[in-house]
C-alpha atoms as a PDB file:
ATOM      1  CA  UNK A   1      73.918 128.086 -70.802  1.00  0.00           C
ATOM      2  CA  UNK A   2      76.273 129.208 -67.849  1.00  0.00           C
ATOM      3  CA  UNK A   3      80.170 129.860 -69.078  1.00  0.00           C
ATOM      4  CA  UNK A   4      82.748 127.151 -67.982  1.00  0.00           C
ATOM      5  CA  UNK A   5      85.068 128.447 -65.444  1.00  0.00           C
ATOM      6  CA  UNK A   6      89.225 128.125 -66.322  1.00  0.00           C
ATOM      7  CA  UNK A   7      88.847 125.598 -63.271  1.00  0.00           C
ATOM      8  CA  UNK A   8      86.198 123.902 -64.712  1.00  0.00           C
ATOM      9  CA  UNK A   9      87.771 123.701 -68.643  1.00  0.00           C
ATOM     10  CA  UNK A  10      91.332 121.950 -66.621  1.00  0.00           C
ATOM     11  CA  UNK A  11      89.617 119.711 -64.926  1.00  0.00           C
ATOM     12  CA  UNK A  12      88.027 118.524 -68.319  1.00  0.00           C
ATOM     13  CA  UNK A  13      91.438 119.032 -69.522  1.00  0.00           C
ATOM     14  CA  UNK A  14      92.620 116.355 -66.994  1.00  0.00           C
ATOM     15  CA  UNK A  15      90.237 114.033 -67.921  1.00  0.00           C
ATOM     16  CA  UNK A  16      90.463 113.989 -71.068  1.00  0.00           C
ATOM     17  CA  UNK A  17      94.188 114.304 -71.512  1.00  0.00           C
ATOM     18  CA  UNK A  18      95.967 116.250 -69.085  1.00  0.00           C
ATOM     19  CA  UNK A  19      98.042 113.164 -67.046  1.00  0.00           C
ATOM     20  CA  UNK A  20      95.459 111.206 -68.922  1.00  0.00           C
ATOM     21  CA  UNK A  21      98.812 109.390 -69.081  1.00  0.00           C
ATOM     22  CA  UNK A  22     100.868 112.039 -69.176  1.00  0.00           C
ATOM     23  CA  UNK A  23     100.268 116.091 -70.420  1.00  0.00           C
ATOM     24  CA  UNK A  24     102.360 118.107 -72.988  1.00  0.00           C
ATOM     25  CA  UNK A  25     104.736 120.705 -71.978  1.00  0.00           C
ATOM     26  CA  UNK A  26     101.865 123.146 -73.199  1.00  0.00           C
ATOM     27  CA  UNK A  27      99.422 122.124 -70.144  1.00  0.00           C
ATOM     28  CA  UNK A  28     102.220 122.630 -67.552  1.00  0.00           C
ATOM     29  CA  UNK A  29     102.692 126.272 -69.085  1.00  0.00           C
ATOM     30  CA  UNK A  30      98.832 126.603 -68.786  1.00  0.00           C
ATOM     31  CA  UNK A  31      98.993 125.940 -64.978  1.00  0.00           C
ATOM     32  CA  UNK A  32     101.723 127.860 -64.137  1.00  0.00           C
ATOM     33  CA  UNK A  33      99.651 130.634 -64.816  1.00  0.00           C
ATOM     34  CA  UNK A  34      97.012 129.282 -63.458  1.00  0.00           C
ATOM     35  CA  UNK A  35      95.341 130.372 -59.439  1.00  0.00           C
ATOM     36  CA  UNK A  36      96.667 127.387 -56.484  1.00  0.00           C
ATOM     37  CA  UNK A  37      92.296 126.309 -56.530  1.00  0.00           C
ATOM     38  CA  UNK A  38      92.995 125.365 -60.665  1.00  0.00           C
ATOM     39  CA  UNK A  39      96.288 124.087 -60.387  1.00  0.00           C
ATOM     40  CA  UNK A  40      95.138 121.709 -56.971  1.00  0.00           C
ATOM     41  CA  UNK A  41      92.215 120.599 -58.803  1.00  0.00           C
ATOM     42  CA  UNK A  42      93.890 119.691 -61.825  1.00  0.00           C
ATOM     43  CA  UNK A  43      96.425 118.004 -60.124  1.00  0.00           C
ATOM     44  CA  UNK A  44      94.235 115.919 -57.371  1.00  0.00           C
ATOM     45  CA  UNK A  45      92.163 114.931 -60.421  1.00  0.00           C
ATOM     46  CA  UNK A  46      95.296 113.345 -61.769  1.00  0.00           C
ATOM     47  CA  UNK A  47      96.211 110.937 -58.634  1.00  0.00           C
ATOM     48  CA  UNK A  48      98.441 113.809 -57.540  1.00  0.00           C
ATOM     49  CA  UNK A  49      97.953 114.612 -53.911  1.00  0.00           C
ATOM     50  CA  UNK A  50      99.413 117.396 -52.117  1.00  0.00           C
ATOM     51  CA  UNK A  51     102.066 115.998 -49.907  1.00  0.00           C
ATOM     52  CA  UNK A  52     104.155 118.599 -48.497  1.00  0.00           C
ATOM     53  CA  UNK A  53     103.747 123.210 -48.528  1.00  0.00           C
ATOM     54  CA  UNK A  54     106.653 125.716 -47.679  1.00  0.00           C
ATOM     55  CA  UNK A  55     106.310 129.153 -46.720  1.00  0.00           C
ATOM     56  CA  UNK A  56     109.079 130.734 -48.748  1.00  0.00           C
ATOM     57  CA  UNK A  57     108.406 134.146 -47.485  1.00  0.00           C
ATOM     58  CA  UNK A  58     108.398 137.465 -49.497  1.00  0.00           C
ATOM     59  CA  UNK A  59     104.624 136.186 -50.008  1.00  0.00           C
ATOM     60  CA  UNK A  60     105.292 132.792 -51.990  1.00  0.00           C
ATOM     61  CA  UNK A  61     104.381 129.807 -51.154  1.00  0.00           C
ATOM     62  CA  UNK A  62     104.991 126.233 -52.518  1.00  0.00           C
ATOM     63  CA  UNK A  63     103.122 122.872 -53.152  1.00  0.00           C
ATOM     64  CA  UNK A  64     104.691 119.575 -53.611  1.00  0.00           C
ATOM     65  CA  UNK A  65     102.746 117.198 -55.203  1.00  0.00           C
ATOM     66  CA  UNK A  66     102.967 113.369 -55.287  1.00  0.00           C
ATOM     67  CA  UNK A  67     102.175 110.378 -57.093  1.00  0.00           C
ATOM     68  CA  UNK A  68     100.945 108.042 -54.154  1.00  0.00           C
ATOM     69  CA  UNK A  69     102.920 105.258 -55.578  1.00  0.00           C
ATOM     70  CA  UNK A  70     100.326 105.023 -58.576  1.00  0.00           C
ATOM     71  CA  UNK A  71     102.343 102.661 -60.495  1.00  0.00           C
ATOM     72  CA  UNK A  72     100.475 104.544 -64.183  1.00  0.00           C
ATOM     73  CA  UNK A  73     101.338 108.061 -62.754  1.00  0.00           C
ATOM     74  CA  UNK A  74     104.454 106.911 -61.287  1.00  0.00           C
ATOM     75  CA  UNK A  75     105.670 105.774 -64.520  1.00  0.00           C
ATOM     76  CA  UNK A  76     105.580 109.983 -65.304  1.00  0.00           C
ATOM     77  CA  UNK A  77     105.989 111.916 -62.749  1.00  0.00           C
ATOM     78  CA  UNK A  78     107.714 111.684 -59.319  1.00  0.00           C
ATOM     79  CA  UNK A  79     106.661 114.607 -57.885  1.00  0.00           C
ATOM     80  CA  UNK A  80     105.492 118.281 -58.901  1.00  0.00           C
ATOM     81  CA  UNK A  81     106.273 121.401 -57.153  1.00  0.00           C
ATOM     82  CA  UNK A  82     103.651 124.827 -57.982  1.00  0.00           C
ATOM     83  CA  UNK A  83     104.636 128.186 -55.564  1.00  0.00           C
ATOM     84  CA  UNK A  84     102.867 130.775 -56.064  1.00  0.00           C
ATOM     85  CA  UNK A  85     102.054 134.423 -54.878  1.00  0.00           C
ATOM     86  CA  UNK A  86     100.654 133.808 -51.236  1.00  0.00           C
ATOM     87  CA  UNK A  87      96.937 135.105 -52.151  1.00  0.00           C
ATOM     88  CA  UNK A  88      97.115 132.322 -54.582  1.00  0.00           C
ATOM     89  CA  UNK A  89      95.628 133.823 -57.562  1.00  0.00           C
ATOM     90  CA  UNK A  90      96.940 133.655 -61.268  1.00  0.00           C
ATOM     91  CA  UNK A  91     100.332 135.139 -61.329  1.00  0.00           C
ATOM     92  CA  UNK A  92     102.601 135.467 -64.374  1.00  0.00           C
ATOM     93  CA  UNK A  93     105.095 135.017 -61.172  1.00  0.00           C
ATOM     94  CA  UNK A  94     104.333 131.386 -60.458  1.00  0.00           C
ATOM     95  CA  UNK A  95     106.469 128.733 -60.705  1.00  0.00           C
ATOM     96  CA  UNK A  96     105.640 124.857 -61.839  1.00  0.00           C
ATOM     97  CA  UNK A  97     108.257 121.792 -61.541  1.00  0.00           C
ATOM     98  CA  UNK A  98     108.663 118.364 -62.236  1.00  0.00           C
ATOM     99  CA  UNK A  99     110.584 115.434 -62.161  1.00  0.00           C
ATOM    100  CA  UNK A 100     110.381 112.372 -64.599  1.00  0.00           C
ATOM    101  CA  UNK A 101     113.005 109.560 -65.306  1.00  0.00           C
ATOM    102  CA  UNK A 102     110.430 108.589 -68.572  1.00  0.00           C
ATOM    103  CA  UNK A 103     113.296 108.810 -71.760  1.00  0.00           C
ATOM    104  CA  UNK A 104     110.182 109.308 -74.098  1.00  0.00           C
ATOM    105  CA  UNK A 105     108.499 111.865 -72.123  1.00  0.00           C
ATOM    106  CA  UNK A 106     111.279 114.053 -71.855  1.00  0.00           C
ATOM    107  CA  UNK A 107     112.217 113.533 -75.740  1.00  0.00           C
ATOM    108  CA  UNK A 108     108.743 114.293 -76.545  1.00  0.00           C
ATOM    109  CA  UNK A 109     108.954 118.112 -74.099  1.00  0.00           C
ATOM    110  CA  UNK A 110     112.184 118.547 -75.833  1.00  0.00           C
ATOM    111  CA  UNK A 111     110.378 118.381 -79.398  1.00  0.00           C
ATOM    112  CA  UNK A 112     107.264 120.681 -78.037  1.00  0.00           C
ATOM    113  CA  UNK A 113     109.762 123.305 -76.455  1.00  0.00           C
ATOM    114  CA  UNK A 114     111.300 123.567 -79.867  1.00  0.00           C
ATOM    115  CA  UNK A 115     107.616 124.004 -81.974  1.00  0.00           C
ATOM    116  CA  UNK A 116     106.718 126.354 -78.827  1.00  0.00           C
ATOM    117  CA  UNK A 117     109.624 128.669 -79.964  1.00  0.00           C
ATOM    118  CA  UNK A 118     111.890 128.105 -77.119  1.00  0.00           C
ATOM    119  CA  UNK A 119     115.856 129.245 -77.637  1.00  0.00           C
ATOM    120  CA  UNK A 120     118.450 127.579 -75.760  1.00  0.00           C
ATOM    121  CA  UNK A 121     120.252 130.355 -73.682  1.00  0.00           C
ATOM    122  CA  UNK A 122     122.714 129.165 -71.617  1.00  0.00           C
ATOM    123  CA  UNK A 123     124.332 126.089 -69.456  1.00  0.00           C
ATOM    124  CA  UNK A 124     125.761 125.922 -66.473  1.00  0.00           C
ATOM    125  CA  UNK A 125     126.603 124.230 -63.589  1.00  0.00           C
ATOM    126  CA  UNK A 126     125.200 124.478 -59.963  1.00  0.00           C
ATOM    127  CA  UNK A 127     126.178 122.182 -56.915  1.00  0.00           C
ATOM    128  CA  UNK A 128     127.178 119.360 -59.369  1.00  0.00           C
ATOM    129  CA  UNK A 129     123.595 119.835 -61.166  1.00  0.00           C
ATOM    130  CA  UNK A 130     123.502 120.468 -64.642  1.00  0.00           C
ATOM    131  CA  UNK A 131     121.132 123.857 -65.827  1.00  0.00           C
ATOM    132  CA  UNK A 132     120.520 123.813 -69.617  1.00  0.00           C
ATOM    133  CA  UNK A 133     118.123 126.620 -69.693  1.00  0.00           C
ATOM    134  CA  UNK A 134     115.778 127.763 -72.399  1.00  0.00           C
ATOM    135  CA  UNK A 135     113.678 130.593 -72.913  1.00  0.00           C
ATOM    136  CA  UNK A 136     111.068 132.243 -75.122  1.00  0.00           C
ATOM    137  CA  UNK A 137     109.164 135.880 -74.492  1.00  0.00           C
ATOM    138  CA  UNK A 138     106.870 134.871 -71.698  1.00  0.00           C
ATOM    139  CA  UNK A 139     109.067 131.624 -69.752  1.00  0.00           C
ATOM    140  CA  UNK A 140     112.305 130.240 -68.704  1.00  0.00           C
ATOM    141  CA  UNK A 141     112.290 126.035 -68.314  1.00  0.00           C
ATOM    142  CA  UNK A 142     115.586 124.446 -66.682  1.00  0.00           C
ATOM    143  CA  UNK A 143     116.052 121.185 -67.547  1.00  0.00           C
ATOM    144  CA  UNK A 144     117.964 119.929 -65.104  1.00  0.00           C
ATOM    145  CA  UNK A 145     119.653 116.726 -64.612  1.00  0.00           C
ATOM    146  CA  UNK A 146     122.689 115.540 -62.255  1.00  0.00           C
ATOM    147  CA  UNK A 147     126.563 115.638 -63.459  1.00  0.00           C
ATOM    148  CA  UNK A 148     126.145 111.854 -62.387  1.00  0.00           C
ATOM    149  CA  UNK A 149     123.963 111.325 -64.662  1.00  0.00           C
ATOM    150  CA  UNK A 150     125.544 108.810 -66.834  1.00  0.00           C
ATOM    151  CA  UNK A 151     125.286 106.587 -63.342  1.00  0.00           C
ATOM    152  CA  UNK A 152     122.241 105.698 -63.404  1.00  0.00           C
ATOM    153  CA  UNK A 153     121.199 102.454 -64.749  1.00  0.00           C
ATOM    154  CA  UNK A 154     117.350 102.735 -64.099  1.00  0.00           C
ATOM    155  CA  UNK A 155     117.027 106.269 -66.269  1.00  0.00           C
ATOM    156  CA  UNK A 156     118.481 109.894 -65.334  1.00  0.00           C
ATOM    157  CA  UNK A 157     115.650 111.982 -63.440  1.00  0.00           C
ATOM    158  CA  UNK A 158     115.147 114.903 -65.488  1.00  0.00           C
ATOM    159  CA  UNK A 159     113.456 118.040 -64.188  1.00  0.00           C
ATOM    160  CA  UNK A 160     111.665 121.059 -65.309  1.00  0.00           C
ATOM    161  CA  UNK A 161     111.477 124.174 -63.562  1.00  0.00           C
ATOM    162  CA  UNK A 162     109.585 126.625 -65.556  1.00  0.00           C
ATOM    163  CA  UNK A 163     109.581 130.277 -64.552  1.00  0.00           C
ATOM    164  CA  UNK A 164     108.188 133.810 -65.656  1.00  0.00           C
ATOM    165  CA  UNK A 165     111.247 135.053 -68.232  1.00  0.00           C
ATOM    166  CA  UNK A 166     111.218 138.337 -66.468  1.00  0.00           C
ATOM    167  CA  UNK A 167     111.354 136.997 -63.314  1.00  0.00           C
ATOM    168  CA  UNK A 168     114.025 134.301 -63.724  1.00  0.00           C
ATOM    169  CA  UNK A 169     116.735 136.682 -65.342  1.00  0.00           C
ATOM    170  CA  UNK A 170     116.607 138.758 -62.189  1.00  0.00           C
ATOM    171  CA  UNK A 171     116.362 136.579 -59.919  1.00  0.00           C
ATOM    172  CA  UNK A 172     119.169 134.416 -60.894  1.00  0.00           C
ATOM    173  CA  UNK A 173     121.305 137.163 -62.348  1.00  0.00           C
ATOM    174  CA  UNK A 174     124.472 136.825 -60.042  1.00  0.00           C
ATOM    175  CA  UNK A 175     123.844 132.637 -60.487  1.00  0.00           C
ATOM    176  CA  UNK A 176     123.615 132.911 -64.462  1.00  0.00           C
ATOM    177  CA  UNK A 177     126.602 135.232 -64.335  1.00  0.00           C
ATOM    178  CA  UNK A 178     128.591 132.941 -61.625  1.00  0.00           C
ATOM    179  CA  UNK A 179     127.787 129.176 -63.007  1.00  0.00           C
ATOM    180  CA  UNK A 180     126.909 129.699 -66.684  1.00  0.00           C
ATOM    181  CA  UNK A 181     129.515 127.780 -69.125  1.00  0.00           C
ATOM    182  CA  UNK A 182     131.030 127.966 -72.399  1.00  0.00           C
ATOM    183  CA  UNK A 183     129.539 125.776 -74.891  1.00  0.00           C
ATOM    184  CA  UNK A 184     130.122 124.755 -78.552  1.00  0.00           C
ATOM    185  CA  UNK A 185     127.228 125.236 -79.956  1.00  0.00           C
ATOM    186  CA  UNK A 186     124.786 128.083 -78.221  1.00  0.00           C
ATOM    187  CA  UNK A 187     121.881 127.001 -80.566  1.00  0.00           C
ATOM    188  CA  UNK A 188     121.672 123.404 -79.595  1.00  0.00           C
ATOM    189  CA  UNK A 189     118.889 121.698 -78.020  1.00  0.00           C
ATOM    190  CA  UNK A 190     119.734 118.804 -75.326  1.00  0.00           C
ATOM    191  CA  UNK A 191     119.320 115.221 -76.774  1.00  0.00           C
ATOM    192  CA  UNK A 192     118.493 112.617 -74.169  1.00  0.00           C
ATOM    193  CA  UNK A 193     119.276 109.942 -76.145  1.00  0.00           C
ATOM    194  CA  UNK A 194     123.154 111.043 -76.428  1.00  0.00           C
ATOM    195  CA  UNK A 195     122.811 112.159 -72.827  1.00  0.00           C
ATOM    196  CA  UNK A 196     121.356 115.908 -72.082  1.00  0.00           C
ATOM    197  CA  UNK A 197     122.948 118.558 -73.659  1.00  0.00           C
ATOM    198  CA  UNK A 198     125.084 116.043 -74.972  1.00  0.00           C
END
């Protein structure tokens, strides 16, 4: 019997439960360090197209994916963005990130991140957006929602950015040190239903 590939096991994944309706947090970590073939595979068999690519130089490049106005995926995910390393082979430097307005969704990440050993680390406050980041040995998530947030009627849009640790302390070192805030409790996990970070 021939081995399953990694692309072959996602793909399985995705039909069976990855964006079935939605994935956990877990699956998003599993294809951020996955190569761009796994991660375009996994996300086309999903109703996720590839809509948009951006040469970000220094050899990365990134992906936007889109719904197509799939009302069932819509319902999830607006978009999802995946650079990585130009070659496009597994990196422990890619990047994944997504935006949902789904309350439950991002309840249900908030949970998982906590069970996956995730630490909050720090808030702060970029170009009116609102950075409550969270870390554990191997990646960094931002969940990141507007200042305005309280605005919105429909649902906040809530995304998350997840990152290689290493990677994410250097390269926002002089942001971290320039926008990060003072908050009451340095343990605390963001509640959506009391607003994030809230």
């Amino acid at each position: 019997m021939k081995t399953l590939s990694l692309t072959t096991i996602m793909l399985c994944l995705c039909a069976t439960h990855l964006f079935g309706q939605s994935c956990n947090l877990s699956d998003f970590l599993k294809l951020r360090l996955s190569d761009k073939e796994t991660v375009n595979s996994a996300l086309l068999a999903c109703n996720l197209t590839p809509y948009d690519a951006d040469d970000f130089g220094r050899n990365k490049v990134q992906v936007t994916y889109k719904n197509n106005d799939d009302l069932k995926t819509a319902q999830f995910y607006q978009w999802v963005d995946f650079v990585y390393a130009g070659n496009g082979k597994a990196s422990g430097t890619n990047r994944i990130s997504f935006q949902t307005q789904n309350q439950t969704l991002v309840t249900n990440y908030l949970k998982e991140m906590q069970a996956l050993g995730f630490k909050y680390v720090r808030k702060k406050i970029v170009d009116r957006q609102i950075y409550e980041v969270y870390a554990n040995n191997t990646h960094t998530i931002d969940v990141i929602t507007s200042q305005s947030r309280y605005a919105y009627e429909g649902g906040v849009y809530v995304n998350f950015a997840i990152y290689d640790t290493n990677e994410y302390e250097t390269v926002f070192l002089d942001e971290n040190q320039k926008y990060t805030i003072q908050t009451e409790n340095n343990n605390a996990y963001a509640n959506f239903s009391a607003g994030i970070g809230e």
